[in-house]
PDB file of N, CA and C in Angstrom:
ATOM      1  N   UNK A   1     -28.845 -14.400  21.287  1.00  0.00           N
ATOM      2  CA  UNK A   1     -27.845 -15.360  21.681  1.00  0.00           C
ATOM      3  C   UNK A   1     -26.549 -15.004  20.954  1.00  0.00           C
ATOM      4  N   UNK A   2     -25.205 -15.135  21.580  1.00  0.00           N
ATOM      5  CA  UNK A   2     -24.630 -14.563  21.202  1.00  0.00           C
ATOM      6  C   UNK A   2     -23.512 -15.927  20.107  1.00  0.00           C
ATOM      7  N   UNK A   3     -22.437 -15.309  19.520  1.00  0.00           N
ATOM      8  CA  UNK A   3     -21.831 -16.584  18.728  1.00  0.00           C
ATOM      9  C   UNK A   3     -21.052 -17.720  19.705  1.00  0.00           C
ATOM     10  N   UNK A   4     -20.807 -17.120  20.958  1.00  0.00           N
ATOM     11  CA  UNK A   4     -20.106 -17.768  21.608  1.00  0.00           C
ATOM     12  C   UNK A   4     -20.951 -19.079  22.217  1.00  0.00           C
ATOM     13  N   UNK A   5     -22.474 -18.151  22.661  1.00  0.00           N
ATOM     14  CA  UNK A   5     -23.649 -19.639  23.305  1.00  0.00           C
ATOM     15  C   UNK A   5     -23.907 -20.319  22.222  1.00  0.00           C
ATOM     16  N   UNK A   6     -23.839 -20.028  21.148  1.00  0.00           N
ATOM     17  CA  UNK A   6     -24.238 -20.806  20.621  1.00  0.00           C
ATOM     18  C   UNK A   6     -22.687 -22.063  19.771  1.00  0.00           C
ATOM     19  N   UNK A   7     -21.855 -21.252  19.825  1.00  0.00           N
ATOM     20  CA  UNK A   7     -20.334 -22.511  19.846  1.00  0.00           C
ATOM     21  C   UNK A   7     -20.462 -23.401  20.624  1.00  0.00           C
ATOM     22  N   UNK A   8     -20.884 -23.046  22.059  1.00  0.00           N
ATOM     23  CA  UNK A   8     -20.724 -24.198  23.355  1.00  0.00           C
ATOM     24  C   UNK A   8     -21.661 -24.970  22.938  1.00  0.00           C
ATOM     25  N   UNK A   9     -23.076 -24.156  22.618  1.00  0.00           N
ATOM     26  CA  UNK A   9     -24.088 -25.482  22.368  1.00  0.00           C
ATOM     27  C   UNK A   9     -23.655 -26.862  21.548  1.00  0.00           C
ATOM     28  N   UNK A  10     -22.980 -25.997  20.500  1.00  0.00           N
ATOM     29  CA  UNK A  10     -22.867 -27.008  19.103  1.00  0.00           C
ATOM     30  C   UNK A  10     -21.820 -27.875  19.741  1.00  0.00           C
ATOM     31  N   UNK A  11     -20.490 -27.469  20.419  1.00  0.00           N
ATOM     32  CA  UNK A  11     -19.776 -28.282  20.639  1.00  0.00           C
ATOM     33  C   UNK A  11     -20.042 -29.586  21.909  1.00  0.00           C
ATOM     34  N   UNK A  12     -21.217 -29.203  22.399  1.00  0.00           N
ATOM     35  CA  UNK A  12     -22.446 -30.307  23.212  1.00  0.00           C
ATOM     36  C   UNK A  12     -23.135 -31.325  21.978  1.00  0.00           C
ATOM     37  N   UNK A  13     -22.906 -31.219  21.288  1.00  0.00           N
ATOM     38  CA  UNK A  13     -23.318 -32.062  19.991  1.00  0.00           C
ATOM     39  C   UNK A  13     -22.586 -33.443  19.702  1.00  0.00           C
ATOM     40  N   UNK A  14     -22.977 -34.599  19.172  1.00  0.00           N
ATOM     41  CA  UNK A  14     -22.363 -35.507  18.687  1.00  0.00           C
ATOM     42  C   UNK A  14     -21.454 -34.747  17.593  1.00  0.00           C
ATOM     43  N   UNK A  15     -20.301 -35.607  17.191  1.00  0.00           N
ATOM     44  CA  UNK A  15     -19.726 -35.310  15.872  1.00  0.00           C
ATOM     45  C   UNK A  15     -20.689 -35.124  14.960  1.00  0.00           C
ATOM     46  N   UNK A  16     -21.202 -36.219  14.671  1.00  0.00           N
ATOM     47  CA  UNK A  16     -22.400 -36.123  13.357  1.00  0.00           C
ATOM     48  C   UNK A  16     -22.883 -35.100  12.906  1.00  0.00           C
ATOM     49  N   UNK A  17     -23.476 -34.476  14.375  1.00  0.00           N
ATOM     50  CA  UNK A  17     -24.573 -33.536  13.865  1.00  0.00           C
ATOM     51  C   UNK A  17     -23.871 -32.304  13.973  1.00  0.00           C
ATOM     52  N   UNK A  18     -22.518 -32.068  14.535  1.00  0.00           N
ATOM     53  CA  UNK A  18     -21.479 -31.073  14.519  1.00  0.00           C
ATOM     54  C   UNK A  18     -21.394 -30.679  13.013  1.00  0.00           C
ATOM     55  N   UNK A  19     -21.089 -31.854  12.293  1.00  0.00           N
ATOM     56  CA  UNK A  19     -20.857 -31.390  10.900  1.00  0.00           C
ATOM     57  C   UNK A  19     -22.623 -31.305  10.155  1.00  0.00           C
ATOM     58  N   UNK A  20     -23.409 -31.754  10.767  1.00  0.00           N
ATOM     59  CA  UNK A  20     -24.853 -31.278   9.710  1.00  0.00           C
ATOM     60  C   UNK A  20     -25.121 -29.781  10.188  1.00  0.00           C
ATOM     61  N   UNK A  21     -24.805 -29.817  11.723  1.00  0.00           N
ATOM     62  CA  UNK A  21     -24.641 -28.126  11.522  1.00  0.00           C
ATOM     63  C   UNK A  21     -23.751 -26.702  10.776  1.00  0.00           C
ATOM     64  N   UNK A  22     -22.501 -27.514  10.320  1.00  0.00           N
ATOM     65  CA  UNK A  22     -21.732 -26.885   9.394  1.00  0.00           C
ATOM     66  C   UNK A  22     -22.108 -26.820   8.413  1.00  0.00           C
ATOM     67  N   UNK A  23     -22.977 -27.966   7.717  1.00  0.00           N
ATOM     68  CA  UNK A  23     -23.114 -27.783   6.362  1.00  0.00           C
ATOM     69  C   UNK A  23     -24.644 -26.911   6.500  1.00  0.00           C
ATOM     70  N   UNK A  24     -24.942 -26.773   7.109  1.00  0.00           N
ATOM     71  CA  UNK A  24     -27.102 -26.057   7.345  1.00  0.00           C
ATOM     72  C   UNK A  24     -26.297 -24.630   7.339  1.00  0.00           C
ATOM     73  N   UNK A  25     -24.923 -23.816   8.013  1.00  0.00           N
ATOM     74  CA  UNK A  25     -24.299 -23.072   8.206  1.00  0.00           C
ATOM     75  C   UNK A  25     -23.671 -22.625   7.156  1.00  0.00           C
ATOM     76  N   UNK A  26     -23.310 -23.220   6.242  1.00  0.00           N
ATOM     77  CA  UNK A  26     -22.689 -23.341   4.818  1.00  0.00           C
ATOM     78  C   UNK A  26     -23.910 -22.671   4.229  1.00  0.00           C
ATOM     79  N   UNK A  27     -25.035 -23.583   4.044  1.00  0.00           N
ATOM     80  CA  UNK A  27     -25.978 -23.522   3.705  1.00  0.00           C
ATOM     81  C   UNK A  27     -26.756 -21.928   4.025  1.00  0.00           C
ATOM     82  N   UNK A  28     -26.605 -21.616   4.744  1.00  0.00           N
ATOM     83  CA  UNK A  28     -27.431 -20.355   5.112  1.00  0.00           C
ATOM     84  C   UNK A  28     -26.441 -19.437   4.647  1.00  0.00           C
ATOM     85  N   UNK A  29     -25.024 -19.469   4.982  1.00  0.00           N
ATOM     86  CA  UNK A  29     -24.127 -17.935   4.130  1.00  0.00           C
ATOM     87  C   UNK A  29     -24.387 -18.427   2.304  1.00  0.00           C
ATOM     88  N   UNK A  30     -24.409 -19.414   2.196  1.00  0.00           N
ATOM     89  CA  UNK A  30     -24.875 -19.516   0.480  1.00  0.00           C
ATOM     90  C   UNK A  30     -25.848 -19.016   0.472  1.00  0.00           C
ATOM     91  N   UNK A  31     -26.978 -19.120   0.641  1.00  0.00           N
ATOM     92  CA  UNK A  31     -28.190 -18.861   0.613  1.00  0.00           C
ATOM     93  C   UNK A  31     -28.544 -16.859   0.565  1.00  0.00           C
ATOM     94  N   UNK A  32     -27.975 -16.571   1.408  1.00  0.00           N
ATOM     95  CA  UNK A  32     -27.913 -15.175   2.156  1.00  0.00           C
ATOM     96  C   UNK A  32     -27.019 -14.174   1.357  1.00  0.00           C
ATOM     97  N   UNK A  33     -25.423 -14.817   0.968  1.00  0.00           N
ATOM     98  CA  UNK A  33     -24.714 -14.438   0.177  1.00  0.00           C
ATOM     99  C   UNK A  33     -24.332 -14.234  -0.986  1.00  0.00           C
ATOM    100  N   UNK A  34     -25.459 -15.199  -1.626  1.00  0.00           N
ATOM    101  CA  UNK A  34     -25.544 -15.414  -3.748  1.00  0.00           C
ATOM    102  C   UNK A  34     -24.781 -14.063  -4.156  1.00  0.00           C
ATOM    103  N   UNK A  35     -25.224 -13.471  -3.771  1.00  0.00           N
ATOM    104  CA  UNK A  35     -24.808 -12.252  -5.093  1.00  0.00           C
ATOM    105  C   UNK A  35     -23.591 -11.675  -4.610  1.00  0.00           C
ATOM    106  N   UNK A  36     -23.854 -11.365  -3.065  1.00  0.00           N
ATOM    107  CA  UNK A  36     -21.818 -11.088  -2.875  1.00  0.00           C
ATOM    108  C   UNK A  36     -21.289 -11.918  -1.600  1.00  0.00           C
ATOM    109  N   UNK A  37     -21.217 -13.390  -2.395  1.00  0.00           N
ATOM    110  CA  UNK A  37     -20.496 -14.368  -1.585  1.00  0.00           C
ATOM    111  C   UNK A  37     -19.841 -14.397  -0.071  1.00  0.00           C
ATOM    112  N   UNK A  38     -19.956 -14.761   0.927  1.00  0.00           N
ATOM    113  CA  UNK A  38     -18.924 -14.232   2.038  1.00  0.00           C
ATOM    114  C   UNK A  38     -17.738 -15.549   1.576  1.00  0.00           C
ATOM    115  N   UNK A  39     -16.820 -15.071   2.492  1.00  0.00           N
ATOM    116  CA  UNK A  39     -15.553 -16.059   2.414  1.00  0.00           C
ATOM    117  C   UNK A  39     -15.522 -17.312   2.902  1.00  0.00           C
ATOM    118  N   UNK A  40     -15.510 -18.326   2.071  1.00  0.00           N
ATOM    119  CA  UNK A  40     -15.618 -19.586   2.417  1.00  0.00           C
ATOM    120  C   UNK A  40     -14.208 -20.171   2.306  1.00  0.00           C
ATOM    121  N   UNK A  41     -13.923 -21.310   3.428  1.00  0.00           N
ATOM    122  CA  UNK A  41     -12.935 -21.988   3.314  1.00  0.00           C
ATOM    123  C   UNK A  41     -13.009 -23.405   2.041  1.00  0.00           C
ATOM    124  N   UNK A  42     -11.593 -23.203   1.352  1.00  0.00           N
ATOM    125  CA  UNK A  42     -11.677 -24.093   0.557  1.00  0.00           C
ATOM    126  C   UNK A  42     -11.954 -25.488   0.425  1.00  0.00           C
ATOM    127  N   UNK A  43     -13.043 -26.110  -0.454  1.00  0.00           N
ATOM    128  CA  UNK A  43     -13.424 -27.401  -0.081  1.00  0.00           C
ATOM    129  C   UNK A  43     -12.904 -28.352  -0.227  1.00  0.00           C
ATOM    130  N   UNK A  44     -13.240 -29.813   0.313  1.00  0.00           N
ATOM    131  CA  UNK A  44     -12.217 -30.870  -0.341  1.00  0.00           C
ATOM    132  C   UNK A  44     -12.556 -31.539  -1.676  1.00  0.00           C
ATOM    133  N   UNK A  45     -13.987 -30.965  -1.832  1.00  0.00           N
ATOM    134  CA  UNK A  45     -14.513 -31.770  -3.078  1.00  0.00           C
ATOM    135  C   UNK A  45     -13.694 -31.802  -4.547  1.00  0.00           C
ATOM    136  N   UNK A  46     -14.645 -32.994  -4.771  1.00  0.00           N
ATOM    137  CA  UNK A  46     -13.514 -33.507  -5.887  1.00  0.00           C
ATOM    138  C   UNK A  46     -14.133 -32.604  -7.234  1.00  0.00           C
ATOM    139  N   UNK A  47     -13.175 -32.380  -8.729  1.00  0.00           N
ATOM    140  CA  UNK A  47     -14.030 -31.646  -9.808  1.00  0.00           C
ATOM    141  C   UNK A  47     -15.369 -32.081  -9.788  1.00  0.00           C
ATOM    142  N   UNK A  48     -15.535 -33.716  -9.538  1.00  0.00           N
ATOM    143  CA  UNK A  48     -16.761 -34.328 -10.315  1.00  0.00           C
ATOM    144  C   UNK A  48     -17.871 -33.684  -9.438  1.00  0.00           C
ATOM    145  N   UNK A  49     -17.330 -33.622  -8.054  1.00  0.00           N
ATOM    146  CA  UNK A  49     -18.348 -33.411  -7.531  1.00  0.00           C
ATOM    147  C   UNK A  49     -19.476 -31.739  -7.260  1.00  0.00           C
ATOM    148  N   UNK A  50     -18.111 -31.017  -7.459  1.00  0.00           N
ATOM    149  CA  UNK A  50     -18.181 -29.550  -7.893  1.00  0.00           C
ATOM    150  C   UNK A  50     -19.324 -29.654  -9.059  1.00  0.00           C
ATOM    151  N   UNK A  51     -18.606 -30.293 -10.232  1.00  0.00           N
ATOM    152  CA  UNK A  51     -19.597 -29.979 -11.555  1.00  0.00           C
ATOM    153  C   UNK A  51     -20.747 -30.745 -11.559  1.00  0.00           C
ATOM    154  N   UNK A  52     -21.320 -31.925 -10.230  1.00  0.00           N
ATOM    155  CA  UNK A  52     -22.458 -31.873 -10.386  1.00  0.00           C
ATOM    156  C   UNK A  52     -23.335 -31.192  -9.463  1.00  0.00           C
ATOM    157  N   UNK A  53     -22.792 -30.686  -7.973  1.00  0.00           N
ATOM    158  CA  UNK A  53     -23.330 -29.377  -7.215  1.00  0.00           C
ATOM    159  C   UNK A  53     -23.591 -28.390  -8.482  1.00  0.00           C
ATOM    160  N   UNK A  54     -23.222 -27.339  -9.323  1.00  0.00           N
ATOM    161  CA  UNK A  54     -23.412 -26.609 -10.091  1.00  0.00           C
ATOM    162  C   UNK A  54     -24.019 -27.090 -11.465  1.00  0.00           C
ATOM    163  N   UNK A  55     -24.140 -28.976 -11.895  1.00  0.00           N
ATOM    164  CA  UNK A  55     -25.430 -28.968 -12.690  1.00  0.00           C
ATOM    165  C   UNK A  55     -26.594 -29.157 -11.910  1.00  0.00           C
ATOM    166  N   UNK A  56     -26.612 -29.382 -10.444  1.00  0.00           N
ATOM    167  CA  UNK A  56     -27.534 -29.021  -9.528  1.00  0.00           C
ATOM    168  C   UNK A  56     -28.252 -27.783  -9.708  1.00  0.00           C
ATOM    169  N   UNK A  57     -27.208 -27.019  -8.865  1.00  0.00           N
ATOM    170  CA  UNK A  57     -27.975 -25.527  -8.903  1.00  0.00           C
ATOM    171  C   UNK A  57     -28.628 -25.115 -10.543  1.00  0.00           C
ATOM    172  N   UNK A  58     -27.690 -25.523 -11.444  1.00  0.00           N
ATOM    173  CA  UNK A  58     -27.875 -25.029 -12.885  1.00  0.00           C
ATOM    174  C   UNK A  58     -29.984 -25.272 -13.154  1.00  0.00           C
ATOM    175  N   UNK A  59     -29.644 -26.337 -12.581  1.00  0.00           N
ATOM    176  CA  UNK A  59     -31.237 -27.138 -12.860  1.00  0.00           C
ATOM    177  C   UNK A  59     -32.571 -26.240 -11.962  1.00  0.00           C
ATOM    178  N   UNK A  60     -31.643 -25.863 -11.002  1.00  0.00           N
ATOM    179  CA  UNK A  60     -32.756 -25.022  -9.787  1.00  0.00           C
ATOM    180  C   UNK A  60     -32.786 -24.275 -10.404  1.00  0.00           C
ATOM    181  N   UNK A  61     -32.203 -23.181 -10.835  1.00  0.00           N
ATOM    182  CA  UNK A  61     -31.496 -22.180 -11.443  1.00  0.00           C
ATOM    183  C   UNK A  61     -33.241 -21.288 -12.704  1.00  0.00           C
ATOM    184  N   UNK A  62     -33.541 -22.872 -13.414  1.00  0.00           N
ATOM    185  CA  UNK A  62     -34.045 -23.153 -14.063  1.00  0.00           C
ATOM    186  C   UNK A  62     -35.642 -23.456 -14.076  1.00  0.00           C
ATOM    187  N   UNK A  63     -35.490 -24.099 -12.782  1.00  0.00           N
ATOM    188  CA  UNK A  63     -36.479 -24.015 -12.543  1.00  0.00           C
ATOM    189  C   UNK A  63     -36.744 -24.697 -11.328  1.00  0.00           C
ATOM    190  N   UNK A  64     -37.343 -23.291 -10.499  1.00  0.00           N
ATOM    191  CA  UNK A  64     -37.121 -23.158  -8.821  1.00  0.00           C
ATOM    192  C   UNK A  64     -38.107 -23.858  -8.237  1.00  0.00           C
ATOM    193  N   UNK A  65     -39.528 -23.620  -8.893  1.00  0.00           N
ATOM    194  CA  UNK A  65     -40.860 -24.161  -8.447  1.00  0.00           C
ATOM    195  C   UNK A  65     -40.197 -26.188  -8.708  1.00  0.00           C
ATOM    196  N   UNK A  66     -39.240 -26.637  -9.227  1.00  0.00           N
ATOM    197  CA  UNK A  66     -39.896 -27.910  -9.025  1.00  0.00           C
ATOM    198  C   UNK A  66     -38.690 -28.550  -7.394  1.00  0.00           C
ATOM    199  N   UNK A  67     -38.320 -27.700  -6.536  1.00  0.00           N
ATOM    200  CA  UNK A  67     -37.941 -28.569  -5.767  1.00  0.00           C
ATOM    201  C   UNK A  67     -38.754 -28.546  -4.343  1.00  0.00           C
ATOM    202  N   UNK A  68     -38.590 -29.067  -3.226  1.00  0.00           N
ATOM    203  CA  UNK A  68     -39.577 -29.154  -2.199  1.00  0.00           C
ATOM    204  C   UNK A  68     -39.269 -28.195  -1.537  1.00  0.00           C
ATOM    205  N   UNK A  69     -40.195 -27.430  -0.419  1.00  0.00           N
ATOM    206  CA  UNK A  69     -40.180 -26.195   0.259  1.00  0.00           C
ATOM    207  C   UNK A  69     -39.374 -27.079   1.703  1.00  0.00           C
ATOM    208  N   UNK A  70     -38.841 -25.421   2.120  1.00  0.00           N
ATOM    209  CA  UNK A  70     -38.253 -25.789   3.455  1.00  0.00           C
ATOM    210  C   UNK A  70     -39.116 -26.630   4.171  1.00  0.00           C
ATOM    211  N   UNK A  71     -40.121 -26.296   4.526  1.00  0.00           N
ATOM    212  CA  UNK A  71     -40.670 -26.891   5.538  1.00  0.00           C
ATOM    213  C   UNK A  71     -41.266 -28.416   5.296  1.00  0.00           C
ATOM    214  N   UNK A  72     -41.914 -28.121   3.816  1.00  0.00           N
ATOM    215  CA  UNK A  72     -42.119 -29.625   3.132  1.00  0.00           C
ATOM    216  C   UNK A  72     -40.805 -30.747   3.885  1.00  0.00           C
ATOM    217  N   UNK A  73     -39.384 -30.454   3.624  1.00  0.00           N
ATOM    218  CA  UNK A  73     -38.571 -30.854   3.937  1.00  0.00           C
ATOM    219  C   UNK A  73     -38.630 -31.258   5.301  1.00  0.00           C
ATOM    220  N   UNK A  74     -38.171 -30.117   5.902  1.00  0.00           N
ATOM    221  CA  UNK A  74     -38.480 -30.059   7.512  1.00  0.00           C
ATOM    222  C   UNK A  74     -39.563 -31.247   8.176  1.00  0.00           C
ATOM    223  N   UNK A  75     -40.714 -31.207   8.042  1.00  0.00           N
ATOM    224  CA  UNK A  75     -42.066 -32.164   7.874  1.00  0.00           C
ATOM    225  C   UNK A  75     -40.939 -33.568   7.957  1.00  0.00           C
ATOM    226  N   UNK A  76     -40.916 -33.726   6.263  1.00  0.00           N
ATOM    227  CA  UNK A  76     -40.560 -35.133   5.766  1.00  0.00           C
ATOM    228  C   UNK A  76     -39.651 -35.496   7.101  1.00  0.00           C
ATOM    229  N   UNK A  77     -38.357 -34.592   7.447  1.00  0.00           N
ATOM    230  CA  UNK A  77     -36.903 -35.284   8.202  1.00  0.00           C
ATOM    231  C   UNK A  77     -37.537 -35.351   9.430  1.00  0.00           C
ATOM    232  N   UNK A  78     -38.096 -34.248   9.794  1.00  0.00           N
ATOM    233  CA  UNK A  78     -38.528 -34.593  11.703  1.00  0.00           C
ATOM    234  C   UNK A  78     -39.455 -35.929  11.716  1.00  0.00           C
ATOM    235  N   UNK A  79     -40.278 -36.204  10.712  1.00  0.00           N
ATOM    236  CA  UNK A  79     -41.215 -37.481  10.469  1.00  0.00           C
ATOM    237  C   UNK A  79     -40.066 -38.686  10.852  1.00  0.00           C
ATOM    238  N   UNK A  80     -39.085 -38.529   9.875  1.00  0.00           N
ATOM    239  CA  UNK A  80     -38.008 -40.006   9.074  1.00  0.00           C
ATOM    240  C   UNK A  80     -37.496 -40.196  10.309  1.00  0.00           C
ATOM    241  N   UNK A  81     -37.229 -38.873  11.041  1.00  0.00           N
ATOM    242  CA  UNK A  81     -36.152 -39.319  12.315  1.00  0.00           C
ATOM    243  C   UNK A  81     -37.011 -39.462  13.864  1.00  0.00           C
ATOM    244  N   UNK A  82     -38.287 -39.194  14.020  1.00  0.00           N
ATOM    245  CA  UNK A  82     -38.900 -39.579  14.993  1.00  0.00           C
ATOM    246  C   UNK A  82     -38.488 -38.483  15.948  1.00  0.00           C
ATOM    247  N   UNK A  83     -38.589 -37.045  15.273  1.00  0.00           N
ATOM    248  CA  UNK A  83     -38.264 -35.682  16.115  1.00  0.00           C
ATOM    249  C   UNK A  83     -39.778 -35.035  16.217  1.00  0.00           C
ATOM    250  N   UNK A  84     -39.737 -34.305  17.203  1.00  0.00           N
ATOM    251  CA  UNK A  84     -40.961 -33.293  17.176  1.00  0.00           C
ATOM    252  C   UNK A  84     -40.762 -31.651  17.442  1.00  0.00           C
ATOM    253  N   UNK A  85     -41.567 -31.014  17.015  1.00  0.00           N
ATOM    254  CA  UNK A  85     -41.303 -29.242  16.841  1.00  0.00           C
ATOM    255  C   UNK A  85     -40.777 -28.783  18.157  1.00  0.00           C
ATOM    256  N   UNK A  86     -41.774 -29.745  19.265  1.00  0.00           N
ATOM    257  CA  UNK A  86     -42.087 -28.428  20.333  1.00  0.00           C
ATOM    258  C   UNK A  86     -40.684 -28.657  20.828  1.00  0.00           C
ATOM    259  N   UNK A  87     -40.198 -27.569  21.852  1.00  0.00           N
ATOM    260  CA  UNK A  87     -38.660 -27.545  22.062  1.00  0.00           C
ATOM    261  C   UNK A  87     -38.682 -26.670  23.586  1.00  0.00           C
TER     262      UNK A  87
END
């Protein structure tokens, strides 16, 4: 699929989930990029909130085994929101 089908899709989206797809998108060039960052646009966040994202990570950082697995996750939200896999 190319970037373009998948722009139209997203822009078929509520607002809401327009931006949970930005941040899952955020989320995946962080994820992918740790060691040589791609270019991110500058955020609006505030210091406080910066320095507790990074005593966040600091804590993962630290120790990785104590947070929940993707899918653990995945599970929990499709449960909370009354979604199912098949597609």
């Amino acid at each position: 699929m190319s970037t373009v089908q998948i722009a139209k899709k997203i822009e078929l989206l509520p607002e809401m989930l327009q931006a949970q797809v930005a941040d899952f998108v955020e989320f995946l060039l962080n994820r992918h990029f740790k060691n040589n960052p791609a270019p991110m646009e500058d955020s609006n966040l505030s210091a406080e909130q910066k320095a507790k994202l990074d005593s966040r990570y600091q804590e993962y950082m630290e120790s990785p085994e104590s947070v929940e697995s993707m899918e653990a996750l995945k599970t929990r939200l499709m449960q909370k929101y009354g979604l199912s896999t098949a597609g």
